[in-house]
Every structure is written in structure tokens, then in C-alpha cells.
Protein backbone atom coordinates (compact mmCIF):
# COMPACT_ATOMS: atom_id res chain seq x y z
CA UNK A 1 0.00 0.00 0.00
CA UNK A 2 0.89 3.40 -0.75
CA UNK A 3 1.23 5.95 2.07
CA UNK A 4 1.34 9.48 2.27
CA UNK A 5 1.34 12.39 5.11
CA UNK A 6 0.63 15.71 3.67
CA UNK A 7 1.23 17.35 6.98
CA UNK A 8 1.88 16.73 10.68
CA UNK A 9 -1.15 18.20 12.66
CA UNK A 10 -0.88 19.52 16.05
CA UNK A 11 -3.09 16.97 18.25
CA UNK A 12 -3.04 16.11 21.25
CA UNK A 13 -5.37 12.63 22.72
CA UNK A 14 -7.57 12.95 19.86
CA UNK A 15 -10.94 10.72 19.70
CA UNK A 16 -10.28 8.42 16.13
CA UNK A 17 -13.42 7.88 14.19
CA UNK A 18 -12.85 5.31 11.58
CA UNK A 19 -14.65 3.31 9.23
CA UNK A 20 -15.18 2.41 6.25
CA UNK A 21 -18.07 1.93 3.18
CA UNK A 22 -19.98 -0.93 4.42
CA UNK A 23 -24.05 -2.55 4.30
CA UNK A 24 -26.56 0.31 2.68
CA UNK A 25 -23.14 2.59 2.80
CA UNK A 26 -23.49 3.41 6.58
CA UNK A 27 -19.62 3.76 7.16
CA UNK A 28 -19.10 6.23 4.40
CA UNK A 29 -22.58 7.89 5.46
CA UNK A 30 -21.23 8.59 8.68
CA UNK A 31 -17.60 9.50 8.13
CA UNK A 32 -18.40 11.94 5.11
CA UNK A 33 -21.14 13.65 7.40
CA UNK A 34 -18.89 14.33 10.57
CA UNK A 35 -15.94 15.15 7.96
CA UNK A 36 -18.24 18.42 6.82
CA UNK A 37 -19.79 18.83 9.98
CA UNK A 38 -16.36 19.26 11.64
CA UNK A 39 -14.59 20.97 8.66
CA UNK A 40 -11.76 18.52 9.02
CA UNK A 41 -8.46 18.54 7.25
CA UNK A 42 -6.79 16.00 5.44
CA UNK A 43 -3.38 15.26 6.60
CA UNK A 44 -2.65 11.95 5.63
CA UNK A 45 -3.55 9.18 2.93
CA UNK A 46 -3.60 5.99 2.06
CA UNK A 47 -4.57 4.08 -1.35
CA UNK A 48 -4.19 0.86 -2.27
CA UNK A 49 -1.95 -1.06 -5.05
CA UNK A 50 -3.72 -4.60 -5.05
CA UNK A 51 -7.21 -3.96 -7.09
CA UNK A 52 -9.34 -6.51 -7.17
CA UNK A 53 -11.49 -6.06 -9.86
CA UNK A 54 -11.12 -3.30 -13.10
CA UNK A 55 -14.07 -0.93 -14.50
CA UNK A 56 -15.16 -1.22 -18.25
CA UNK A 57 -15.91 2.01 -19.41
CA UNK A 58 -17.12 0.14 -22.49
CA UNK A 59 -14.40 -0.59 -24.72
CA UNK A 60 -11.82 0.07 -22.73
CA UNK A 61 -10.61 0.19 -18.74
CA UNK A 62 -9.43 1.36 -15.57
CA UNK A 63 -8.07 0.37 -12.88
CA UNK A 64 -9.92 1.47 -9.31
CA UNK A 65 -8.61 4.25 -7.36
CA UNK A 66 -8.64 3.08 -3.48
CA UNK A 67 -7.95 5.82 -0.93
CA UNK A 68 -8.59 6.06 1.96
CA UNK A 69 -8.13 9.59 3.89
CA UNK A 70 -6.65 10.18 7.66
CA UNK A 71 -8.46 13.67 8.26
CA UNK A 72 -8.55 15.82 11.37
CA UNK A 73 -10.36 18.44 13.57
CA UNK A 74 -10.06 20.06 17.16
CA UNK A 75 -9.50 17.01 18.93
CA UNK A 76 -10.90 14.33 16.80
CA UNK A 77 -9.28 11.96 13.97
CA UNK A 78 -11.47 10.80 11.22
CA UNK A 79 -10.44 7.91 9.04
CA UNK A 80 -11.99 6.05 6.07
CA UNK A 81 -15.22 6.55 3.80
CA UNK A 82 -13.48 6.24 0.41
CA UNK A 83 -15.74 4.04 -2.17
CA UNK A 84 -14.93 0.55 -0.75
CA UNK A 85 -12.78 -1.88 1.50
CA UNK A 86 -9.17 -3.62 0.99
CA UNK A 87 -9.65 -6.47 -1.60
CA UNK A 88 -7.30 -8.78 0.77
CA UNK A 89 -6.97 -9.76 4.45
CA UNK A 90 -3.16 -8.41 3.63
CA UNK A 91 -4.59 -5.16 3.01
CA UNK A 92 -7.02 -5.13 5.79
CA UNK A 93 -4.76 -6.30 8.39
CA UNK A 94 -2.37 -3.08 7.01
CA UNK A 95 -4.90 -0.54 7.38
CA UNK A 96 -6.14 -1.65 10.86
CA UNK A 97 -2.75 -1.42 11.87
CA UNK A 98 -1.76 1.69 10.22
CA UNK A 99 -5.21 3.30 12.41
CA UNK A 100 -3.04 1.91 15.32
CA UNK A 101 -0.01 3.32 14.97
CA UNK A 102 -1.99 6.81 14.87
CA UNK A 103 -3.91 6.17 17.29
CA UNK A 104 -0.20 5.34 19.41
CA UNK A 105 1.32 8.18 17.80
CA UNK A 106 -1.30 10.88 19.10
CA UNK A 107 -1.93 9.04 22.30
CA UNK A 108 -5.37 8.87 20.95
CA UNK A 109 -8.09 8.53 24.16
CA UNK A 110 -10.08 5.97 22.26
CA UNK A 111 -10.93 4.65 18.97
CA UNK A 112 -14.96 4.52 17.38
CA UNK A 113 -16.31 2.65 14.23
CA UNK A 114 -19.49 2.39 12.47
CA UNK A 115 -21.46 0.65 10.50
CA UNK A 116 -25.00 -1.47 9.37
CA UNK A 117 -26.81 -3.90 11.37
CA UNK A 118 -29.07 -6.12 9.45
CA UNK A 119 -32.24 -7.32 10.53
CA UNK A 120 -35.13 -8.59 9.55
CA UNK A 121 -37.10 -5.86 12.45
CA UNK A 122 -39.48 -3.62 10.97
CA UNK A 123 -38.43 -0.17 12.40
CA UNK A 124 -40.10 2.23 10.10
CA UNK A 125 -38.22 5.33 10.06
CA UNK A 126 -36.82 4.65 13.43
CA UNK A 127 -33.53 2.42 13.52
CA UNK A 128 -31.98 1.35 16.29
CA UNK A 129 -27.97 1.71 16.68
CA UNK A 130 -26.59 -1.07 18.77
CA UNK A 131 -23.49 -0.89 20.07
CA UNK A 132 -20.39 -3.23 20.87
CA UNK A 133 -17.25 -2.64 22.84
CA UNK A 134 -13.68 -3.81 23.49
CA UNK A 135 -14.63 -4.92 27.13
CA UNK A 136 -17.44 -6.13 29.04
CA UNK A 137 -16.58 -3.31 31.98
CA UNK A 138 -16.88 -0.66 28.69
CA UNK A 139 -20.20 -1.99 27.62
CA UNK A 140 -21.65 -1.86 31.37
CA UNK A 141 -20.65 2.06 31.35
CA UNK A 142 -22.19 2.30 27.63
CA UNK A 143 -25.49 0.53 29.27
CA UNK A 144 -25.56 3.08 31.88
CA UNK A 145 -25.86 6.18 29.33
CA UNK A 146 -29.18 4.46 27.62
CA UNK A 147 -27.58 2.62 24.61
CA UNK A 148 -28.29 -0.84 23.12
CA UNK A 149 -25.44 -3.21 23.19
CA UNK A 150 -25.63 -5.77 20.53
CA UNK A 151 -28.19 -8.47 21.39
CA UNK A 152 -26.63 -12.13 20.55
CA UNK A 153 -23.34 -12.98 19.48
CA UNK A 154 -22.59 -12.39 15.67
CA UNK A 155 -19.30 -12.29 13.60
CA UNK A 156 -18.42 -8.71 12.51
CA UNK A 157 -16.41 -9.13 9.23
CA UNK A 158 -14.64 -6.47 7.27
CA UNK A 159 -13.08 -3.08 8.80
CA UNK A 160 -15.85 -1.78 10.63
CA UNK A 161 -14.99 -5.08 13.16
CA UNK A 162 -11.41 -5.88 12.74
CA UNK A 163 -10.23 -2.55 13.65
CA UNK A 164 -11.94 -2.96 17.31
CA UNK A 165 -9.83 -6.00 17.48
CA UNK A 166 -7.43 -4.70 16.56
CA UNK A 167 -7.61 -1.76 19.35
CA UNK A 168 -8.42 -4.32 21.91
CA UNK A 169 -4.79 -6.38 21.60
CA UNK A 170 -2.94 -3.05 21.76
CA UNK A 171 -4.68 -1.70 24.67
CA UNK A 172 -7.12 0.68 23.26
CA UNK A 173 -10.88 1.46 24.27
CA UNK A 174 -12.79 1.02 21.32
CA UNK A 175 -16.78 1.12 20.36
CA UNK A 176 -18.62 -0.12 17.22
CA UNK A 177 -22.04 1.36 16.45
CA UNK A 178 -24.25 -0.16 13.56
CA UNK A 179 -27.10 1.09 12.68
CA UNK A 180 -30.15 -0.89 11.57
CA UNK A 181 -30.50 -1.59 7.89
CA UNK A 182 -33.04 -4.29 6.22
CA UNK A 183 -31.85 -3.55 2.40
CA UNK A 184 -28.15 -3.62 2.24
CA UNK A 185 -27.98 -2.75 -1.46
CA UNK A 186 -29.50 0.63 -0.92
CA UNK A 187 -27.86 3.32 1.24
CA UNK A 188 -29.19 3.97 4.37
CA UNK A 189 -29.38 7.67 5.53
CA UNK A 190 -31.57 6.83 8.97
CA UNK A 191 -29.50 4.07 9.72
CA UNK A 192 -26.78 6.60 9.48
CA UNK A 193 -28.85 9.34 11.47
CA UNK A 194 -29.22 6.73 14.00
CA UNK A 195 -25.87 5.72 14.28
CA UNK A 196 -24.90 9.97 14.13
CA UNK A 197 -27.27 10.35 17.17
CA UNK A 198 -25.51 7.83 18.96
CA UNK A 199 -22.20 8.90 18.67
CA UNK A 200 -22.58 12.42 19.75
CA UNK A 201 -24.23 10.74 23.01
CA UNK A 202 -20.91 8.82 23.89
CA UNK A 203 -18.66 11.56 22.84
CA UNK A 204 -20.57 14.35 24.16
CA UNK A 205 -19.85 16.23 20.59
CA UNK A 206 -22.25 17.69 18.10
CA UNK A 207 -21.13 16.90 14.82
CA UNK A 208 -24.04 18.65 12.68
CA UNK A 209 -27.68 19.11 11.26
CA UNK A 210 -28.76 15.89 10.50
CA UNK A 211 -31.80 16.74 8.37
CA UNK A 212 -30.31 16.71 5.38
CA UNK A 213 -30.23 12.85 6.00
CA UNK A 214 -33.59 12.53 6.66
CA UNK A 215 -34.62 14.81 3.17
CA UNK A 216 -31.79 11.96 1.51
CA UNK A 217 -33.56 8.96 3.09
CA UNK A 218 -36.84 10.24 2.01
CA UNK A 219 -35.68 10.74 -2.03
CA UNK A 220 -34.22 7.56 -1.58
CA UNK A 221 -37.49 5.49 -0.31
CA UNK A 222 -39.53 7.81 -3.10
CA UNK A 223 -36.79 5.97 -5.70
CA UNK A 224 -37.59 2.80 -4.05
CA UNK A 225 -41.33 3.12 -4.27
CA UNK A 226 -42.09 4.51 -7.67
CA UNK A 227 -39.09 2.34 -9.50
CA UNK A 228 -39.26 -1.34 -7.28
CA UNK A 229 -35.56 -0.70 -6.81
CA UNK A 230 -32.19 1.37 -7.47
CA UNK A 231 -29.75 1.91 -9.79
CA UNK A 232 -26.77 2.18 -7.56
């Protein structure tokens, strides 16, 4: 993988927020809403050299540009979004642990991911966010403040999981929020509101106006409705 810092910023026990496009695009949701919400700046980037697939532009085509952007504010990190995940466990394993080394670098005060949940619940235009943590003392605390933990055990697979492991062997309080989803093809602005909502509960932060999500979600359904499904 290719990696470049732009610039060294001047942080100090920053919160990391990192995550990456997932189920009905939650990750990327998420990380491009608190990126303008927050005004961040990017300061460091990565982008990958093993593509696993090519686009056909008809005719000819083109290889996949994967990059993935570290990006910073007043006290907070923000890591990921970018149009997909690492094609190989190689990849992955070198990203989570890049997200370390940050984290180690900036003495970082704890790391948070996001991403879908999918059920089979009808929730309307309410999702849930359920959360998981790197400790069973962390999720009591979490429990205390009013949030769902995740209710059975479940396999989280890509990024959006890994990189919680990943903080948990090097010592690093981490949380995972997911929002609720029941169409993973089609992105999922309440899921992301949800998840949005959630976040700024644990962190205390505001991180914007969220109803510009909700006028997304509802041209989305409209889509949905009139069509049967999306071209996405």
C-alpha cells in the first residue's frame, strides 16, 4: 500500500473515528457527514496497489482508485469513507494497523467505528444503533448512558470489526455502532442518522444538522417506491 502524510497536525489525545463503506453505505454515510460537519483537514492518505477487480468504461478500462483519507479536527481523527474496503486480508490487516499506529502516535483517548446492522425488524423510520465494545466493563458504562449493546453474538467481518480488534490487543478502548439496515444494497441515511445520534451521546460532541439525512432517506425510499428498486 501506498502511504502518504501531507502534513503533521498539532493533536493532542484525539478521539479516532474510523470506518469504512460498508451494508446500505453506513460507514461512508457517517464519516463523510462528521468530515463536513467538523470541517476537518486531510493530513494523511492511504490508497491501495492490489485492485481486485477493473471498470469497463465500455471498450476500454481502468483500474480502481482506493484511498482512503486520515483527516482531522479540534480534537478528533477521522479515518476512512473512500468508495470501498481492501480487496485482501493483507490489506485489511495493514490498514487496521496503520489506524493503530496513529492512534499510538497521538496518544489517541479511544478509537470509534461504524457501520450497518441487518435485521429482519421492521423499524419504520426509526432504527436502532446497537453498540459493541472492546470490554465487558466498557459496555456496562455504555449501558448506563441508555444505549443498546448488541443483542446475541454475531461475527463482525470487514473493517468496521477488525479494527476494534485490533484496538483491543494493543490496549485501546474502542466502540462499534451499527445502525439498523433491512436492504443492504440501498444506502441507508436513517440508519446513518441513527448511528450519528448515537455517537454524539458517547462523545458528548455535536457533529451537525442531520436533516439533510432525513430529506436523503426520504428521495431515496420515493426511488424505491415509484421504481421497485435502485440503480446504484
Amino acid at each position: 500500500m501506498k502511504i502518504e502524510q501531507k502534513i503533521e497536525p498539532d493533536l493532542q489525545k484525539p478521539l479516532i473515528i474510523a470506518a469504512m463503506q460498508d451494508m446500505g453505505d453506513v460507514g461512508s454515510i457517517v464519516v463523510d457527514f462528521i468530515n463536513k460537519g467538523l470541517d476537518t483537514y486531510p493530513f494523511r492518505e492511504i490508497s491501495s496497489s492490489l485492485p481486485g477487480y477493473v471498470i469497463d468504461n465500455g471498450g476500454f478500462i481502468e483500474l480502481p482508485e482506493e484511498t482512503w483519507e486520515y483527516r482531522y479536527a479540534k480534537d478528533t481523527i477521522v479515518f476512512g469513507g473512500g468508495a470501498g474496503q481492501p480487496q485482501t486480508n493483507e490489506e485489511l490487516n495493514v490498514l487496521c494497523q496503520d489506524v493503530i499506529d496513529i492512534a499510538k502516535k497521538y496518544s489517541a483517548r479511544f478509537i470509534y467505528t461504524v457501520g450497518g446492522f441487518h435485521t429482519n425488524r421492521d423499524f419504520g423510520k426509526e432504527p436502532k444503533t446497537f453498540v459493541t465494545t472492546t470490554s465487558a466493563s466498557l459496555a456496562d458504562r455504555v449501558r448506563k448512558l441508555g444505549v443498546d449493546t448488541t443483542p446475541e453474538q454475531s461475527i463482525i467481518t470487514g473493517f468496521n470489526g477488525l479494527i476494534l480488534g485490533f484496538a483491543k490487543q494493543n490496549n485501546i478502548e474502542g466502540i462499534g455502532l451499527y445502525g439498523e439496515l433491512n436492504d443492504p444494497k440501498v444506502p441507508q441515511y436513517r440508519s446513518a442518522k441513527s448511528v450519528i445520534k448515537t455517537l454524539e451521546k458517547l462523545t458528548y460532541q455535536k457533529f451537525g444538522n442531520t436533516t439533510e439525512l432525513d430529506m436523503m432517506a426520504d428521495a431515496v425510499e420515493d426511488k424505491v417506491r415509484t421504481r421497485g428498486s435502485l440503480d446504484i
